[in-house]
C-alpha atoms as a PDB file:
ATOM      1  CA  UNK A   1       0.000   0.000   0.000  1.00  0.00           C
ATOM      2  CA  UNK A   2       1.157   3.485  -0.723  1.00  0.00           C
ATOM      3  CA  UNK A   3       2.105   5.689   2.165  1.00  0.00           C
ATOM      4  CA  UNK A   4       1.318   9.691   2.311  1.00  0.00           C
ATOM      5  CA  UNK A   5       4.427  11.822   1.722  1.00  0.00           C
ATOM      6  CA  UNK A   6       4.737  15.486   2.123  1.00  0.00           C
ATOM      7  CA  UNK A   7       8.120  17.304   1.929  1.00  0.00           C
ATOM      8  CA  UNK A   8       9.118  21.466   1.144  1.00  0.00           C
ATOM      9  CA  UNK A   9      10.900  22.617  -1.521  1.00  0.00           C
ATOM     10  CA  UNK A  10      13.239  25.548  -2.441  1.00  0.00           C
ATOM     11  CA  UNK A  11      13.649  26.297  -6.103  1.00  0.00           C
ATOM     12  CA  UNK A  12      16.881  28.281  -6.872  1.00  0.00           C
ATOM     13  CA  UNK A  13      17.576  29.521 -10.657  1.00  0.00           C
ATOM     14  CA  UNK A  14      20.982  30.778 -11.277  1.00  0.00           C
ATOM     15  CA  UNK A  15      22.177  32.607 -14.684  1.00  0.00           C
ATOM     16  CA  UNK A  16      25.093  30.494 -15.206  1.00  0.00           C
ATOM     17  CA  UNK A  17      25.773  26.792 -14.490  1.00  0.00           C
ATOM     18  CA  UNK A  18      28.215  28.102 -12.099  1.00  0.00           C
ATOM     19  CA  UNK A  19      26.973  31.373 -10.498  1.00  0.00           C
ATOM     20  CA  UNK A  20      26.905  31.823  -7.282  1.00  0.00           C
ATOM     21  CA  UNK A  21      24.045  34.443  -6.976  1.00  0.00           C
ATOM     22  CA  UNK A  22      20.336  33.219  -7.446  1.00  0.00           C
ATOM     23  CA  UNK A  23      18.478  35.078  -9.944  1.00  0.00           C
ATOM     24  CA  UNK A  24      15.048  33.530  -9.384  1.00  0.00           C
ATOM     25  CA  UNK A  25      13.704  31.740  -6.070  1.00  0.00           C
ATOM     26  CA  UNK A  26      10.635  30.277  -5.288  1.00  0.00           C
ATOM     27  CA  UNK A  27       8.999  28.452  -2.234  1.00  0.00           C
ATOM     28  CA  UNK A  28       7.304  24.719  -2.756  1.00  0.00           C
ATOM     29  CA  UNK A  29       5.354  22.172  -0.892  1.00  0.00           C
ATOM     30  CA  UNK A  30       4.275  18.979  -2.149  1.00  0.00           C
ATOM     31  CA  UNK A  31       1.771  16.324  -0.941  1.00  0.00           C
ATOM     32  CA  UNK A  32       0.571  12.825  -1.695  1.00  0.00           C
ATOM     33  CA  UNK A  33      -1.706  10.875   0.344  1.00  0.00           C
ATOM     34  CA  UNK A  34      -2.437   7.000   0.575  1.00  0.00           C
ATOM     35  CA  UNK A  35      -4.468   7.095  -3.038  1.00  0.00           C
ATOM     36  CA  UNK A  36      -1.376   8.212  -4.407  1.00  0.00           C
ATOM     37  CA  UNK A  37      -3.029  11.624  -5.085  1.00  0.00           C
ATOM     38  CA  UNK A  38      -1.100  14.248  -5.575  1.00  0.00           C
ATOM     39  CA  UNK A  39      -0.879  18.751  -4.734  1.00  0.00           C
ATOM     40  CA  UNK A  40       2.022  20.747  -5.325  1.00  0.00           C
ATOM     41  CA  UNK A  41       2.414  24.538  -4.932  1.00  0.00           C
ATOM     42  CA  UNK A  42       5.112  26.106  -6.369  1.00  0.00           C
ATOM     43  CA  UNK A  43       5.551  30.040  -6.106  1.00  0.00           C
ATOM     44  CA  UNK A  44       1.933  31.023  -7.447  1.00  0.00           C
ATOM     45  CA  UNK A  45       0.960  27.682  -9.297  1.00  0.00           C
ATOM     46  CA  UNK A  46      -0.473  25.161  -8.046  1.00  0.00           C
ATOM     47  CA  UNK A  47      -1.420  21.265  -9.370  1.00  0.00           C
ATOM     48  CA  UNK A  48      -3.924  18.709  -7.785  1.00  0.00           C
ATOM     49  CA  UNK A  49      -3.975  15.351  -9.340  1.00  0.00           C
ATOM     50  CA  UNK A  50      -6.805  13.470  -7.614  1.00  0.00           C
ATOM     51  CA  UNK A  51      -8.189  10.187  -8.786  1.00  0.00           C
ATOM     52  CA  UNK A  52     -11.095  12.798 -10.342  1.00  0.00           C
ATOM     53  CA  UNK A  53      -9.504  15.823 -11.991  1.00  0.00           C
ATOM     54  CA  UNK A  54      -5.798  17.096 -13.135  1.00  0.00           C
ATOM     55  CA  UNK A  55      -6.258  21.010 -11.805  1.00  0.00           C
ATOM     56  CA  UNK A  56      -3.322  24.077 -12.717  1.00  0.00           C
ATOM     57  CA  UNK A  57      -3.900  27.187 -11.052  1.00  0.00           C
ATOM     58  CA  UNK A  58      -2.157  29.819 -11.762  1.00  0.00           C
ATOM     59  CA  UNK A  59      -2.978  32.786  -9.314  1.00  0.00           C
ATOM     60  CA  UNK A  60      -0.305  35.223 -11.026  1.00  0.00           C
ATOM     61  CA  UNK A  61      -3.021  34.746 -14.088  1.00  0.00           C
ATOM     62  CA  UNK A  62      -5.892  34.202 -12.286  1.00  0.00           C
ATOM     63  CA  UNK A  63      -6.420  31.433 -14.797  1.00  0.00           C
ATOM     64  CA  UNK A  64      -7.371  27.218 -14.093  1.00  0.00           C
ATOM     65  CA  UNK A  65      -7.551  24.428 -16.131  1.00  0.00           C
ATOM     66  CA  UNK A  66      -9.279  21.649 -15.238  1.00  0.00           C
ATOM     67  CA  UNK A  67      -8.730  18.378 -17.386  1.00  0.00           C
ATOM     68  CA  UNK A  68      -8.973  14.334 -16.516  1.00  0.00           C
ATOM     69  CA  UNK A  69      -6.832  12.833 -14.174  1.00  0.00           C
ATOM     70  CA  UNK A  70      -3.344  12.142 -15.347  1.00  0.00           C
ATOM     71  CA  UNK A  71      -2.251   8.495 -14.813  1.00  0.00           C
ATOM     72  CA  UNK A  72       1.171   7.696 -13.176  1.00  0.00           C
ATOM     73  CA  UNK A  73       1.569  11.252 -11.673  1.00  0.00           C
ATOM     74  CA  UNK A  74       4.243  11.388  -9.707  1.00  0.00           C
ATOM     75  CA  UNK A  75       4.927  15.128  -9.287  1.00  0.00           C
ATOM     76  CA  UNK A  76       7.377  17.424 -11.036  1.00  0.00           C
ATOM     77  CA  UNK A  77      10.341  14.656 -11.333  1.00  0.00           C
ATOM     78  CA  UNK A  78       9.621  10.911 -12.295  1.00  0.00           C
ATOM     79  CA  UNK A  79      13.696   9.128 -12.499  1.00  0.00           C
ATOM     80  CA  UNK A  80      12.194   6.134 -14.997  1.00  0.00           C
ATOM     81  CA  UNK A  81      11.046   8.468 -17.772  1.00  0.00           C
ATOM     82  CA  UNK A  82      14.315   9.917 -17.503  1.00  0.00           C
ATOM     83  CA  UNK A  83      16.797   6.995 -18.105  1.00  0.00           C
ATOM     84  CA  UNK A  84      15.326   6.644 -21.383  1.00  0.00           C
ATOM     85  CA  UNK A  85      16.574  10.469 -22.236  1.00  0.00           C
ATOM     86  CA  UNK A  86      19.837  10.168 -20.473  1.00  0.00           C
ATOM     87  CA  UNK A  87      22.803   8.171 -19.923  1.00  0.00           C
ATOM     88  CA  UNK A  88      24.131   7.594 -15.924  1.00  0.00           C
ATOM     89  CA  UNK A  89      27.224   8.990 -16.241  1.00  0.00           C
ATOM     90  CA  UNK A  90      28.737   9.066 -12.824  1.00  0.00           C
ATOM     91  CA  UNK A  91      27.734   7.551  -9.331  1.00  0.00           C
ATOM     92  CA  UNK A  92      29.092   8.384  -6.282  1.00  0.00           C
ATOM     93  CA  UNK A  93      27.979   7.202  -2.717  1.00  0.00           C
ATOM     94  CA  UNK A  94      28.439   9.570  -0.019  1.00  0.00           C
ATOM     95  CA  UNK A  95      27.769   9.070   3.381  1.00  0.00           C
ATOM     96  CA  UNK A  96      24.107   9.791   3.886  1.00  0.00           C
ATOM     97  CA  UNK A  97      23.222   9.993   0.200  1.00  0.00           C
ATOM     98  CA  UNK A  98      23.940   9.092  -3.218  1.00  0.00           C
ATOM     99  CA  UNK A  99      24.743  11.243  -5.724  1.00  0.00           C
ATOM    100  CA  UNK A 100      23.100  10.108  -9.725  1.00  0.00           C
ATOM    101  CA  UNK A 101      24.931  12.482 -12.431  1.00  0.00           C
ATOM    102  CA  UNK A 102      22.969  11.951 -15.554  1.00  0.00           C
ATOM    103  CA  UNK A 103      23.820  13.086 -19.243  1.00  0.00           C
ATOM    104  CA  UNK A 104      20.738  13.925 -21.885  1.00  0.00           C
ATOM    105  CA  UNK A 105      21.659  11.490 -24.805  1.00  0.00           C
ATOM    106  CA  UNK A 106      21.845  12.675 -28.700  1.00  0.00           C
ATOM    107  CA  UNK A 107      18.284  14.311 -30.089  1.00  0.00           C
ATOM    108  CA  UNK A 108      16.431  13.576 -26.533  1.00  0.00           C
ATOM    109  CA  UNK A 109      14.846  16.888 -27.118  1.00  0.00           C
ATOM    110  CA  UNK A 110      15.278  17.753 -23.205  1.00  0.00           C
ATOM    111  CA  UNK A 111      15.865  20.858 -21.926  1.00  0.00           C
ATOM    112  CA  UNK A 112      19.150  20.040 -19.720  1.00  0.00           C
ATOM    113  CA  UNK A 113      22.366  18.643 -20.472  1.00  0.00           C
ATOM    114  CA  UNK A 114      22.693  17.167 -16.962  1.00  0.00           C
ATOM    115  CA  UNK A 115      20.523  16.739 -14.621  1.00  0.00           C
ATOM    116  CA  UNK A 116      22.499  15.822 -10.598  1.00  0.00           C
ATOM    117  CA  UNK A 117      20.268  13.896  -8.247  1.00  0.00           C
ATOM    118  CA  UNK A 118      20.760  13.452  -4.686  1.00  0.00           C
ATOM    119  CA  UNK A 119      18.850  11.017  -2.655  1.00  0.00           C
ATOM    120  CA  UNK A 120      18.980  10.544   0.787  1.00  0.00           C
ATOM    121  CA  UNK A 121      19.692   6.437   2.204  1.00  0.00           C
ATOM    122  CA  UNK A 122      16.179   6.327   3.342  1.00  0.00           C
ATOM    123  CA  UNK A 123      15.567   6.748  -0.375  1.00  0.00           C
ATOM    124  CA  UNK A 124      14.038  10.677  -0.200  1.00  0.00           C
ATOM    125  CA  UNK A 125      14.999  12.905  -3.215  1.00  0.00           C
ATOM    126  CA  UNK A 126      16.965  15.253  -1.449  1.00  0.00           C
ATOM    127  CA  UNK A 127      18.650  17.576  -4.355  1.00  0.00           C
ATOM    128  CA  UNK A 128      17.930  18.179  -7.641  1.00  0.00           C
ATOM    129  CA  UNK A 129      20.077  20.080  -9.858  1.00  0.00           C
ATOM    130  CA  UNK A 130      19.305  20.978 -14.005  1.00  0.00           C
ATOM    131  CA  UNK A 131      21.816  22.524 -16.272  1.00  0.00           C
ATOM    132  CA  UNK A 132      19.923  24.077 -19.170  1.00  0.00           C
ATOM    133  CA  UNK A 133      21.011  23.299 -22.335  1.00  0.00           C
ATOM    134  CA  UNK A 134      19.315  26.362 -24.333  1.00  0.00           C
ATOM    135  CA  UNK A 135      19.884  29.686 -23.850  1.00  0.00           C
ATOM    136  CA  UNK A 136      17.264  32.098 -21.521  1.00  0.00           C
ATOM    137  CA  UNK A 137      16.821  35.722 -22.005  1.00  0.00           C
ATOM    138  CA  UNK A 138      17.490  37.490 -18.447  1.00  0.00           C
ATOM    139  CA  UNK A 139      16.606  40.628 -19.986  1.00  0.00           C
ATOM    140  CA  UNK A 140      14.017  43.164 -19.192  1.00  0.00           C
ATOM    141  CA  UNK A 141      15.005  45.144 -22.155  1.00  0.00           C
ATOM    142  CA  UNK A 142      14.159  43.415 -25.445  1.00  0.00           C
ATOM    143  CA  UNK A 143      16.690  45.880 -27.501  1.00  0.00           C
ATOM    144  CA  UNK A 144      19.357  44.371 -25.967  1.00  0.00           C
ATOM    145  CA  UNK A 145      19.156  40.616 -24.803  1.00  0.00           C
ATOM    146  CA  UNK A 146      21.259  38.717 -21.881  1.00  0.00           C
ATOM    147  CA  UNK A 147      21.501  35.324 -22.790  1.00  0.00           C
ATOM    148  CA  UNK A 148      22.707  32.691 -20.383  1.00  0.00           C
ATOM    149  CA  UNK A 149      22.968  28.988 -19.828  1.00  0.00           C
ATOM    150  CA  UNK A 150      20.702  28.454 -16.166  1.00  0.00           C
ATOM    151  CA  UNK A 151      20.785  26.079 -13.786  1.00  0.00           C
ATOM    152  CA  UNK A 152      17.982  25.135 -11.520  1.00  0.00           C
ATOM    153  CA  UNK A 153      18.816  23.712  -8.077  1.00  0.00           C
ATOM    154  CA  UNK A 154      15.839  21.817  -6.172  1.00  0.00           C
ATOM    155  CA  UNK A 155      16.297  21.385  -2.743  1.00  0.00           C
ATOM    156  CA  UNK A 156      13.782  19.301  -1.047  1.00  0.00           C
ATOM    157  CA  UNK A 157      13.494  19.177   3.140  1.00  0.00           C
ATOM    158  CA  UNK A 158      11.630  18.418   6.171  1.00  0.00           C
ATOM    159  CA  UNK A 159      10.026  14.939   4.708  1.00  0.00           C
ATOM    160  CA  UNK A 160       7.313  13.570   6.518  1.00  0.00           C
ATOM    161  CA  UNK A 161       4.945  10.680   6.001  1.00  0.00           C
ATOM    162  CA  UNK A 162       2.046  11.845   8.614  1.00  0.00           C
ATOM    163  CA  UNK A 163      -1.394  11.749   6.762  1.00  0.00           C
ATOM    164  CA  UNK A 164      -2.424  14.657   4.600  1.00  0.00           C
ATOM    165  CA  UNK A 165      -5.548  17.062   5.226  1.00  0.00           C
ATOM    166  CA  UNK A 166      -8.312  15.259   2.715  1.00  0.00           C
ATOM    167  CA  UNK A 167      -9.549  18.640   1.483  1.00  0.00           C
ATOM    168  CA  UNK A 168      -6.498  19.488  -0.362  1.00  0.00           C
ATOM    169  CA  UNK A 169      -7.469  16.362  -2.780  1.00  0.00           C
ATOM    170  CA  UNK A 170     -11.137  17.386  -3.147  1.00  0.00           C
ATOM    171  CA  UNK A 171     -12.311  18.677  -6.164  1.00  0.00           C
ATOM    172  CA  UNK A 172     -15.072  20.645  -4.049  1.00  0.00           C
ATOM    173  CA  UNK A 173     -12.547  22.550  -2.449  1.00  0.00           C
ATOM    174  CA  UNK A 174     -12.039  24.365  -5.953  1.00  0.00           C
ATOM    175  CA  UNK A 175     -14.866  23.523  -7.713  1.00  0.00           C
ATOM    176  CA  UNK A 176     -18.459  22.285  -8.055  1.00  0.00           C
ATOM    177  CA  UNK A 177     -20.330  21.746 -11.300  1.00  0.00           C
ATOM    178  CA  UNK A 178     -24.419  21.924 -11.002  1.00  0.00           C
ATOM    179  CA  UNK A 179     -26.770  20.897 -13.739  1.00  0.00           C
ATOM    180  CA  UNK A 180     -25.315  20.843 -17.483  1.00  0.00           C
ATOM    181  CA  UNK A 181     -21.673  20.008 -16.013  1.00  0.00           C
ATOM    182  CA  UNK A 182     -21.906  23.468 -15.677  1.00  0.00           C
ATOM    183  CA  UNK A 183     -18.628  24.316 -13.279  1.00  0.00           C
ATOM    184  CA  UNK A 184     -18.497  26.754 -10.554  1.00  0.00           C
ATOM    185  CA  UNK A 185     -15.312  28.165  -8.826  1.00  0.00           C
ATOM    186  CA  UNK A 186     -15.276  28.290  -5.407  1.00  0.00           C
ATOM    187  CA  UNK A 187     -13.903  30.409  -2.876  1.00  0.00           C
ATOM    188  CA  UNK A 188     -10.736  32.637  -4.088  1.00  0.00           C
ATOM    189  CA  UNK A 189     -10.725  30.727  -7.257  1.00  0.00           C
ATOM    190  CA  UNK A 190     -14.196  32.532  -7.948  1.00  0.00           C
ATOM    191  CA  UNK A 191     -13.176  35.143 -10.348  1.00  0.00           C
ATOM    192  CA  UNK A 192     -10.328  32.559 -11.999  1.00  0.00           C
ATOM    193  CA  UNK A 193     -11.020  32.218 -16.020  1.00  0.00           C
ATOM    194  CA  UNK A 194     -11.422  28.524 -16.772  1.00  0.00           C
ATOM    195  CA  UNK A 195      -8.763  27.565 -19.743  1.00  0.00           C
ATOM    196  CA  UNK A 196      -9.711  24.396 -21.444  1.00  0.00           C
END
């Protein structure tokens, strides 16, 4: 049987793959329960994937979308997708993790060149890190562009398998739909626009 898992996370974006100052930070939280459903917030988005609905809320927008479940979700990283798109190109066991340095193989169309994972010995992703391989714009000035090569460190802490809250997996803690499958925000999400 699955167990519940919640954990923070600390998203760090960095110009450079070897700056030192962040550029970018952002604040995360994720939960699963026993179903294996799963919420995430990151900064001002947030995802529910419920045995229901797949919900993305954007508050910065003030935009949802609301589409069928997604099967398999595991969150924002999933390891077995990514050993078919990368090569394990170094492994190194430290004393109360292991460290997973992975390579994006020829045409895999990701995003990264490498991707470092750290996870703990009681088998917890602890670190995360993603080396862009295509340039990003830093610029607020479109006349005169500052391209870079980021890197995007995930730190994940304070792991705990106590039970989650059940309304964060509700669908009637964002939404109800009355008659026609007519749908109807509720509470803060009121004034949202639905995107389909």
């Amino acid at each position: 049987m699955a167990k519940p898992l919640q954990y923070r996370s600390n998203y760090a974006l960095y110009k450079d793959f070897d700056s030192k100052k962040i550029e970018e930070s952002y604040m995360g939280t994720f939960y699963k329960n026993e179903l294996n459903e799963v919420y995430m917030k990151i900064g001002d988005s947030e995802i529910l994937n419920s045995k229901k609905v797949f919900l993305k809320i954007n508050h910065a927008e003030k935009a949802i979308q609301i589409l069928d479940p997604v099967v398999n979700y595991f969150g924002d990283f999933d390891m077995k997708p990514l050993l078919d798109l990368c090569t394990i190109a170094k492994f190194l066991d430290y004393k109360s993790y292991w460290e997973i340095t992975m390579v994006a193989k020829p045409y895999s169309s990701l995003p990264y060149s490498k991707i470092v994972v750290q996870i703990t010995k009681n088998y917890f992703l602890q670190k995360q890190i993603f080396y862009y391989n295509t340039a990003v714009n830093f610029s607020k000035d479109y006349r005169s562009p500052d391209a870079h090569y980021p890197r995007l460190e995930v730190t994940n802490t304070n792991y705990s398998r106590n039970p989650v809250k059940a309304s964060l997996f509700s669908s009637s803690t964002y939404f109800t739909t009355s008659g026609k499958k007519q749908i109807v925000l509720s509470g803060k999400l009121k004034k949202y626009e639905i995107i389909d």
